[in-house]
PDB file of N, CA and C in Angstrom:
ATOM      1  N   UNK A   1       9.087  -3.470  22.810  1.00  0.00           N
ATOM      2  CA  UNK A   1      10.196  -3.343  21.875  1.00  0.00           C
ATOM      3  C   UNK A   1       9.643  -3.305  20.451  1.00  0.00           C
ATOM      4  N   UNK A   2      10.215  -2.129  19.707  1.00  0.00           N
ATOM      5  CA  UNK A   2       9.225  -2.117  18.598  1.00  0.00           C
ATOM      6  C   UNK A   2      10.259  -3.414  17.227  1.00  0.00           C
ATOM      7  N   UNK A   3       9.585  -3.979  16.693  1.00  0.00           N
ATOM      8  CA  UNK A   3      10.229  -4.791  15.677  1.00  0.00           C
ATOM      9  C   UNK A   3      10.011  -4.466  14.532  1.00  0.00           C
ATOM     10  N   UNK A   4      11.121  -3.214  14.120  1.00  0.00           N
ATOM     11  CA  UNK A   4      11.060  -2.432  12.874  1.00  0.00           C
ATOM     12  C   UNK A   4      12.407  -2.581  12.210  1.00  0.00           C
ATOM     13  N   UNK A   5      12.774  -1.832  11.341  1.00  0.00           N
ATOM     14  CA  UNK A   5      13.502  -1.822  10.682  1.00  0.00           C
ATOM     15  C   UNK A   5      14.137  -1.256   9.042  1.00  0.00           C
ATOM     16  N   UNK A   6      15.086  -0.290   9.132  1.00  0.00           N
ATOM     17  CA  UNK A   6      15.188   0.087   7.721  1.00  0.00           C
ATOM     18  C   UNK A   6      16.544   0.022   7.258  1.00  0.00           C
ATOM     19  N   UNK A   7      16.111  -0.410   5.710  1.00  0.00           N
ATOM     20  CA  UNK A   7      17.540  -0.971   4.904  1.00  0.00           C
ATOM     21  C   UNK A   7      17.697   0.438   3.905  1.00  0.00           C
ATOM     22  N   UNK A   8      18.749   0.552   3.601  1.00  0.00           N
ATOM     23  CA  UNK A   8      18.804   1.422   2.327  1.00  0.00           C
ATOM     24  C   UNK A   8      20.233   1.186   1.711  1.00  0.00           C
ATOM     25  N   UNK A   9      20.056   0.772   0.588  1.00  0.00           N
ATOM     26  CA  UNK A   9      20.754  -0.169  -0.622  1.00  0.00           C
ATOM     27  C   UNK A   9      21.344   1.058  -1.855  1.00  0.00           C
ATOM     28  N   UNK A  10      22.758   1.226  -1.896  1.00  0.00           N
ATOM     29  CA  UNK A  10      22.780   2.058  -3.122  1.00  0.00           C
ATOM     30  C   UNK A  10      23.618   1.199  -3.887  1.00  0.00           C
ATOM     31  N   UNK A  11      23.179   0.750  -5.248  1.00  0.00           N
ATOM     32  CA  UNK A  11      24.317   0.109  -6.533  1.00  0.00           C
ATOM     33  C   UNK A  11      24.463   1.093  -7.602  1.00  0.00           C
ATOM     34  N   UNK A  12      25.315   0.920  -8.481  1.00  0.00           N
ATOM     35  CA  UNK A  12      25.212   1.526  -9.875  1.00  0.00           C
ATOM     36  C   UNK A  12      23.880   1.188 -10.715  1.00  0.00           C
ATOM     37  N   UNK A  13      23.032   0.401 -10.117  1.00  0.00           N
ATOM     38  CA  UNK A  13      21.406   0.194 -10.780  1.00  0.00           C
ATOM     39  C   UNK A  13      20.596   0.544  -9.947  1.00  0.00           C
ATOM     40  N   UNK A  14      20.564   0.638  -8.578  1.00  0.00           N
ATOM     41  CA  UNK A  14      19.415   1.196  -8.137  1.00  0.00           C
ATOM     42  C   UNK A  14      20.165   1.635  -6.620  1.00  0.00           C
ATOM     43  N   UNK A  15      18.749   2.266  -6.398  1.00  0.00           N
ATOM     44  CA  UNK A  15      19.140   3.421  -5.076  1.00  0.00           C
ATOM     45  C   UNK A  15      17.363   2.556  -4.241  1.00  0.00           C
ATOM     46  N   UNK A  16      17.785   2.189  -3.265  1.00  0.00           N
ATOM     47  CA  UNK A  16      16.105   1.279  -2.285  1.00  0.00           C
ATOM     48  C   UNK A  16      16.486   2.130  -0.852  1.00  0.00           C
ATOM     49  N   UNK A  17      15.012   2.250  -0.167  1.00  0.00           N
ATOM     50  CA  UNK A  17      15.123   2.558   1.257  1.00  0.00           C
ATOM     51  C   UNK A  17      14.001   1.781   1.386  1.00  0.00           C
ATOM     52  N   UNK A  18      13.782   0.854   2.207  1.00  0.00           N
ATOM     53  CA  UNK A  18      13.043  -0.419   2.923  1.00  0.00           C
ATOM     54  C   UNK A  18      12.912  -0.379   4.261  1.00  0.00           C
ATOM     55  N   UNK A  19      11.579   0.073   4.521  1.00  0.00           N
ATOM     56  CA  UNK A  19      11.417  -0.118   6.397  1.00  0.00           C
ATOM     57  C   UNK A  19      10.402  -0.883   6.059  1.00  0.00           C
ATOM     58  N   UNK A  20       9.976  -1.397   7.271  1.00  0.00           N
ATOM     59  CA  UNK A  20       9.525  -2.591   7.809  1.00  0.00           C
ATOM     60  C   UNK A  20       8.994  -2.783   9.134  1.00  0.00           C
ATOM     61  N   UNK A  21       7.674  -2.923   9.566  1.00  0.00           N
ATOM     62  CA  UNK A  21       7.060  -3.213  11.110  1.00  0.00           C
ATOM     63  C   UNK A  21       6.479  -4.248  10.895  1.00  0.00           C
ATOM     64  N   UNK A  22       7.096  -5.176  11.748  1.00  0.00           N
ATOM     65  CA  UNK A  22       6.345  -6.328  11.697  1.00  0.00           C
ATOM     66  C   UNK A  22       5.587  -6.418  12.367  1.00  0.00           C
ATOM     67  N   UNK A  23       4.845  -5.377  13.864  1.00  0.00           N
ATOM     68  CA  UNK A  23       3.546  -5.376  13.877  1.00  0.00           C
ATOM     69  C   UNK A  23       2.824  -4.008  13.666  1.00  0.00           C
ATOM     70  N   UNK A  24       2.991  -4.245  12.231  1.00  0.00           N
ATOM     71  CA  UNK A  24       1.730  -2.919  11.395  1.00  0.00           C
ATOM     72  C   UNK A  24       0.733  -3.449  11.422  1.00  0.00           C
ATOM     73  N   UNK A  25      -0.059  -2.502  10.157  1.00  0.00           N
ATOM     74  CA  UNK A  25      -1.628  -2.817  10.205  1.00  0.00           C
ATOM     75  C   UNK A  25      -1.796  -3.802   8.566  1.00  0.00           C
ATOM     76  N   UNK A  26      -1.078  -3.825   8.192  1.00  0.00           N
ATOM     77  CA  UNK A  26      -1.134  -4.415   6.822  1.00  0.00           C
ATOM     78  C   UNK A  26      -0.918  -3.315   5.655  1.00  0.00           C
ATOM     79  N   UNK A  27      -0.683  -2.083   6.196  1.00  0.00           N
ATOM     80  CA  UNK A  27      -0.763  -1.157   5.324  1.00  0.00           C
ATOM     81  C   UNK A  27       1.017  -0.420   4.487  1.00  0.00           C
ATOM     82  N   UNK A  28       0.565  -0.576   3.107  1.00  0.00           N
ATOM     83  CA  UNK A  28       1.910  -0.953   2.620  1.00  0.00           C
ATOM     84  C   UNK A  28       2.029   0.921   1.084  1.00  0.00           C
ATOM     85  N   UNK A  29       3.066   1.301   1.534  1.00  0.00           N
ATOM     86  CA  UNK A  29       3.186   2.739   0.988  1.00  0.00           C
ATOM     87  C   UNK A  29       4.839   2.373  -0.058  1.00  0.00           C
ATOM     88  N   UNK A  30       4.284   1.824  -1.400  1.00  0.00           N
ATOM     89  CA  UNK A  30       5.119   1.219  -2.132  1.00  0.00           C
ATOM     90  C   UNK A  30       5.378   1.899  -3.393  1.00  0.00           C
ATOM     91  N   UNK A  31       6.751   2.574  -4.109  1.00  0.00           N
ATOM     92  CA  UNK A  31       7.684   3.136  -5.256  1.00  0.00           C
ATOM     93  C   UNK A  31       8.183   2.021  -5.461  1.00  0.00           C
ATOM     94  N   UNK A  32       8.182   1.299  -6.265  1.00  0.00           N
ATOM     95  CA  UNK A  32       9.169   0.263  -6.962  1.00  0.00           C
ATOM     96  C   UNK A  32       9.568   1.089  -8.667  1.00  0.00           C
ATOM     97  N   UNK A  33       8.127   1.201  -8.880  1.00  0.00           N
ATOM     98  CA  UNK A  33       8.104   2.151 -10.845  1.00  0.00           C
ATOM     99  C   UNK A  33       7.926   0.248 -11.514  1.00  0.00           C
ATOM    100  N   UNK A  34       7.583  -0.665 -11.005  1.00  0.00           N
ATOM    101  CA  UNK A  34       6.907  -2.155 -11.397  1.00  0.00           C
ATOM    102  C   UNK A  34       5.579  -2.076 -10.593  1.00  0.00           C
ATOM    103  N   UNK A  35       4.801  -2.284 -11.622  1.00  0.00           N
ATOM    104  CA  UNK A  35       3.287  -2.095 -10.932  1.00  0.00           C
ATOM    105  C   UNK A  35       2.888  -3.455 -10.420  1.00  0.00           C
ATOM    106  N   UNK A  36       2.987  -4.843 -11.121  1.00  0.00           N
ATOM    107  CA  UNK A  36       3.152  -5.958 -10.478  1.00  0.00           C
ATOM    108  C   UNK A  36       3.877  -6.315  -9.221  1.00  0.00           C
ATOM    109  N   UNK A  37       4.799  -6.035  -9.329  1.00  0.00           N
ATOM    110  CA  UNK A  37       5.368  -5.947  -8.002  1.00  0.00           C
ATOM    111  C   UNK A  37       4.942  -4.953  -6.865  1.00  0.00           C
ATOM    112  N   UNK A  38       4.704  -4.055  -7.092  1.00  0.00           N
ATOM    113  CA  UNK A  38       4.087  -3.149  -6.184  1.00  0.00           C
ATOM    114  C   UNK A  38       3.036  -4.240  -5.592  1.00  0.00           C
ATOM    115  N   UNK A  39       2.140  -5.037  -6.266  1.00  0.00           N
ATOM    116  CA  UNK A  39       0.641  -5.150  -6.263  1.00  0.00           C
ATOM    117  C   UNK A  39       1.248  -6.574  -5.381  1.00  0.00           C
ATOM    118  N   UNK A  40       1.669  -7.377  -5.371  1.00  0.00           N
ATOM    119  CA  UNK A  40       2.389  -8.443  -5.470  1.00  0.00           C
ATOM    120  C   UNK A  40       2.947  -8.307  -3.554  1.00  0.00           C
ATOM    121  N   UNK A  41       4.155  -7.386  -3.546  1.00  0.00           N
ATOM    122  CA  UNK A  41       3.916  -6.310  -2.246  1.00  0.00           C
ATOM    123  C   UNK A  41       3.202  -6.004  -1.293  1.00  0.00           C
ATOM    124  N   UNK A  42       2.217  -5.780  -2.106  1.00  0.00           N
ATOM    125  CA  UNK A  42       1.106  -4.915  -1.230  1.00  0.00           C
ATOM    126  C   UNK A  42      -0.006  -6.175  -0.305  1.00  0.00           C
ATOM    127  N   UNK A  43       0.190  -6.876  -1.243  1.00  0.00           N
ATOM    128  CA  UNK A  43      -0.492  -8.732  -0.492  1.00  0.00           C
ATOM    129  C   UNK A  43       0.379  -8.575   0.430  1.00  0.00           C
ATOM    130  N   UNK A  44       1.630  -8.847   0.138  1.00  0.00           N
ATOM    131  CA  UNK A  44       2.583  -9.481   0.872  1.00  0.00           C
ATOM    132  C   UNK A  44       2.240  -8.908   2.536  1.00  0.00           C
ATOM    133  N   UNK A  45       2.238  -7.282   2.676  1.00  0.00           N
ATOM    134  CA  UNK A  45       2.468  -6.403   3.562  1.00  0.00           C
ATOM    135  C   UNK A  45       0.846  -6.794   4.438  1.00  0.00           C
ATOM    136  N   UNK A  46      -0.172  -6.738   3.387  1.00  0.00           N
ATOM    137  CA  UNK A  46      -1.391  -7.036   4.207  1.00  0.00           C
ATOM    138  C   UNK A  46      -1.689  -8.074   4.357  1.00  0.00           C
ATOM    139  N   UNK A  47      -1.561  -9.238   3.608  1.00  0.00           N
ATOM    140  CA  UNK A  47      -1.887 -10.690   4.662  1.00  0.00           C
ATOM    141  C   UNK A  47      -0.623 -10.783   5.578  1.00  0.00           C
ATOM    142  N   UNK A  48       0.224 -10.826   5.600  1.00  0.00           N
ATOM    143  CA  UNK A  48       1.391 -10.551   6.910  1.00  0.00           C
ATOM    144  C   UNK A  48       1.331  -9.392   7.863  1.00  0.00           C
ATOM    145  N   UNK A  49       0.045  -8.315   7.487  1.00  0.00           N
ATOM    146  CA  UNK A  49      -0.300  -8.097   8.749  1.00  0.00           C
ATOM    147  C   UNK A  49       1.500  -6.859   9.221  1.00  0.00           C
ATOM    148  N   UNK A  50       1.617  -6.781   8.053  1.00  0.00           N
ATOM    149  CA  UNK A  50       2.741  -5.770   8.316  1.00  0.00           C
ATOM    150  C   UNK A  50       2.787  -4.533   8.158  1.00  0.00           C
ATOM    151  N   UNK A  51       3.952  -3.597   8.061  1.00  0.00           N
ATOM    152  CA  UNK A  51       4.131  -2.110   7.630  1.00  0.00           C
ATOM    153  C   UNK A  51       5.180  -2.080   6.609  1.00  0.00           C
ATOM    154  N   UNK A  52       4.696  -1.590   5.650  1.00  0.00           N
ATOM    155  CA  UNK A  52       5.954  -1.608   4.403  1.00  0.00           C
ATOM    156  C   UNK A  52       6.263  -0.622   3.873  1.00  0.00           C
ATOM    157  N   UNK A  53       7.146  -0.009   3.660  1.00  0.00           N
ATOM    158  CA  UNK A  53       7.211   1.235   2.665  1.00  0.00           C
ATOM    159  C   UNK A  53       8.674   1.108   2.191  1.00  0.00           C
ATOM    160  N   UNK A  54       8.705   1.097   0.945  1.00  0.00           N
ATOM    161  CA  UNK A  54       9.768   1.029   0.001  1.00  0.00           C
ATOM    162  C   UNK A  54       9.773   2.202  -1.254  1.00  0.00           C
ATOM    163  N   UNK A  55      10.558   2.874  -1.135  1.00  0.00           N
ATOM    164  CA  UNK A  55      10.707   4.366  -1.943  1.00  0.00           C
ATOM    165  C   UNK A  55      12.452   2.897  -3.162  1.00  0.00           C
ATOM    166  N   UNK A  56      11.917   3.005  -4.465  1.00  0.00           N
ATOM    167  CA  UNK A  56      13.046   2.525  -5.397  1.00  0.00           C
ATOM    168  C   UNK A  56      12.940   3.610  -6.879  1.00  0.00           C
ATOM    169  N   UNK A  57      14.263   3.054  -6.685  1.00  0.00           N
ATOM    170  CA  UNK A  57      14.476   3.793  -8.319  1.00  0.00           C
ATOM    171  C   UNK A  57      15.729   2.874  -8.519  1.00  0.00           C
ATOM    172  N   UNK A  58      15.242   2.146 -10.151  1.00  0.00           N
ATOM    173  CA  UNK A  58      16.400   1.449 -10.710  1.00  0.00           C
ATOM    174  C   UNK A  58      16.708   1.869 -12.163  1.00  0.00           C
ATOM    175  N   UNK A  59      17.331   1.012 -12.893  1.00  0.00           N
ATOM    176  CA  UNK A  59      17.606   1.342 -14.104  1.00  0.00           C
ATOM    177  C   UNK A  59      16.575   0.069 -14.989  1.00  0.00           C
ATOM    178  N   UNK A  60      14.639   0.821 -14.857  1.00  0.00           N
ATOM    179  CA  UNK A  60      14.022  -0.073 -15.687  1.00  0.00           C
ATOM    180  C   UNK A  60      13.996   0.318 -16.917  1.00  0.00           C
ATOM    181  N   UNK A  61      14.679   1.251 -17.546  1.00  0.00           N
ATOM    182  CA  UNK A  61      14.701   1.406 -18.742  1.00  0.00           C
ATOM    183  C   UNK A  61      15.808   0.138 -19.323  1.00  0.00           C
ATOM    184  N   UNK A  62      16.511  -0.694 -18.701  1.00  0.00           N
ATOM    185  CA  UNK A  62      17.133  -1.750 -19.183  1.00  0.00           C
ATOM    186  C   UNK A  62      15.971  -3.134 -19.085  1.00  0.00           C
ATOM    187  N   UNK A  63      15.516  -2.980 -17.559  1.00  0.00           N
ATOM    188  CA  UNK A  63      14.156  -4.253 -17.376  1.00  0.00           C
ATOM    189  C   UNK A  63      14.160  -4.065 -15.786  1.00  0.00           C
ATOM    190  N   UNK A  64      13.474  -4.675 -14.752  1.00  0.00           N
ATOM    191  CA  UNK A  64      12.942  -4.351 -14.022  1.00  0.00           C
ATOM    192  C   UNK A  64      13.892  -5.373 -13.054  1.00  0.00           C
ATOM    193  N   UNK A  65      15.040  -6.491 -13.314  1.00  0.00           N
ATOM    194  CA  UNK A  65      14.974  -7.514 -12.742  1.00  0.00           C
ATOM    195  C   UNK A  65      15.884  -6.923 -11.604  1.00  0.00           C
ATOM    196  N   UNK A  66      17.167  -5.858 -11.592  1.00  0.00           N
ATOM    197  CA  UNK A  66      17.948  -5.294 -10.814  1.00  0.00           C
ATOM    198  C   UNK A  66      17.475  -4.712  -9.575  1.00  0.00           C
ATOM    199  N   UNK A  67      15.502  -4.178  -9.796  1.00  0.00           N
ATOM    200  CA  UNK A  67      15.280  -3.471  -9.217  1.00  0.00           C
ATOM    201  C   UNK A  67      14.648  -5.015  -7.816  1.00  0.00           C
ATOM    202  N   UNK A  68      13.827  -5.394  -8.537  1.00  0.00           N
ATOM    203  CA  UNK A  68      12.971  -6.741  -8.037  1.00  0.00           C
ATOM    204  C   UNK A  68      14.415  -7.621  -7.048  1.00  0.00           C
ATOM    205  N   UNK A  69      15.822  -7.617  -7.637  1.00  0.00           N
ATOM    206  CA  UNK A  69      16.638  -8.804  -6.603  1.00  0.00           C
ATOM    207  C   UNK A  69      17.112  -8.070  -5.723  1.00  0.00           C
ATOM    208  N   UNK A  70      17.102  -6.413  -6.009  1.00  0.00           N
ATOM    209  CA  UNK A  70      17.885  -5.209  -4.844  1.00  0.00           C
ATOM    210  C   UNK A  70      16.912  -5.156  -3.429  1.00  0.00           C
ATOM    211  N   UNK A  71      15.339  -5.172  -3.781  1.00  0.00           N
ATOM    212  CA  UNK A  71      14.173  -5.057  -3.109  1.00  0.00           C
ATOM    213  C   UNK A  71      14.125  -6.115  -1.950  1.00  0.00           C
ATOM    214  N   UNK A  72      14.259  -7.848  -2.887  1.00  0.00           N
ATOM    215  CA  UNK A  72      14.795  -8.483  -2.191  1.00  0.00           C
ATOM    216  C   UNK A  72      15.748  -8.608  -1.144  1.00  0.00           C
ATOM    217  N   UNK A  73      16.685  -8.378  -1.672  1.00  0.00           N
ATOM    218  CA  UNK A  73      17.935  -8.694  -0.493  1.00  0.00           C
ATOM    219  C   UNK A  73      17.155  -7.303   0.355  1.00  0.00           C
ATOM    220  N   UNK A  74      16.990  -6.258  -0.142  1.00  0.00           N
ATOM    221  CA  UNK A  74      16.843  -5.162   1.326  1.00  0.00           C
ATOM    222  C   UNK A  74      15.702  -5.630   2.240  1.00  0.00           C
ATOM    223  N   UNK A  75      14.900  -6.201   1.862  1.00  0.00           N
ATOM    224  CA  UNK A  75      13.452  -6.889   2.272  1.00  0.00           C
ATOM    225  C   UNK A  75      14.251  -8.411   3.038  1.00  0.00           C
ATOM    226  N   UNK A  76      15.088  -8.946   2.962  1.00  0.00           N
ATOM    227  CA  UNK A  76      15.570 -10.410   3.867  1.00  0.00           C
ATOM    228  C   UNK A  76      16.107  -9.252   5.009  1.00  0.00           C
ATOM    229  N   UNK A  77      17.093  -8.471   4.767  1.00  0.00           N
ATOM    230  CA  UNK A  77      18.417  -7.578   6.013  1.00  0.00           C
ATOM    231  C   UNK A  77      16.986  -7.038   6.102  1.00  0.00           C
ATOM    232  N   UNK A  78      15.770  -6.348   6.181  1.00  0.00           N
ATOM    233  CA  UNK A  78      14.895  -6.153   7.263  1.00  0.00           C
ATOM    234  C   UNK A  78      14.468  -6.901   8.290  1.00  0.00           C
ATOM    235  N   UNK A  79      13.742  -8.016   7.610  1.00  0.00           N
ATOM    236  CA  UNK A  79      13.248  -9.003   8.085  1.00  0.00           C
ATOM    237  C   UNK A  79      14.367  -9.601   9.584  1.00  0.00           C
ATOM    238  N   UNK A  80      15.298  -9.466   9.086  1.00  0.00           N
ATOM    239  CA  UNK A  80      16.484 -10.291   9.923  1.00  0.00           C
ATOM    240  C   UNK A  80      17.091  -9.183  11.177  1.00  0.00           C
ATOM    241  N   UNK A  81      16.651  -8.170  10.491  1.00  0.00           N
ATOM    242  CA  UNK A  81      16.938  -6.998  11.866  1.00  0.00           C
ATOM    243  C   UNK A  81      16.033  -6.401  12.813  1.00  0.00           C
ATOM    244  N   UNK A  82      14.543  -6.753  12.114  1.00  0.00           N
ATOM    245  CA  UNK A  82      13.872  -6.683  12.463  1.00  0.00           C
ATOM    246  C   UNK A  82      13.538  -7.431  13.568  1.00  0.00           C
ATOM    247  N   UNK A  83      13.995  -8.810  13.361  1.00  0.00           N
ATOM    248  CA  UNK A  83      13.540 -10.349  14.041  1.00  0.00           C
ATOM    249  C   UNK A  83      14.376 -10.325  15.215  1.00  0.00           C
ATOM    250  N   UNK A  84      15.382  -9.301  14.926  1.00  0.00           N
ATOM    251  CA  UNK A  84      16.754  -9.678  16.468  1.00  0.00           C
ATOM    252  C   UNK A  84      16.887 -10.470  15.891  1.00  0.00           C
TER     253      UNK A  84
END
């Protein structure tokens, strides 16, 4: 049974598509347009030994924080659909 999963989130600040294998290789194919976070991510995906790929676009010409709590919540509803 594969334990995957993809979210895709549209607000008036951002547009996210979030998949997720929780048994990948650690290898993580990340668009946020936040390079910290990308980098931040990209740990996340390879010491957890996961599959990540997140395609975002928010409104960082205001600041980055809409994009970072949208990522979130789509990144928990993976995790949780992923898990059964």
């Amino acid at each position: 049974m594969a334990r995957t999963a993809t979210v895709t989130r549209n607000t008036r600040e951002t547009q996210i598509t979030l998949t997720i294998d929780l048994d990948g290789t650690g290898k993580a194919d990340l668009h946020t347009g936040i390079g910290f976070f990308d980098h931040m991510l990209t740990a996340f995906a390879f010491y957890g030994g996961l599959g990540l790929k997140i395609e975002a676009e928010g409104d960082l010409e205001v600041d980055g924080h809409h994009t970072v709590e949208d990522v979130g919540i789509c990144l928990g509803l993976a995790l949780k659909e992923a898990l059964g």
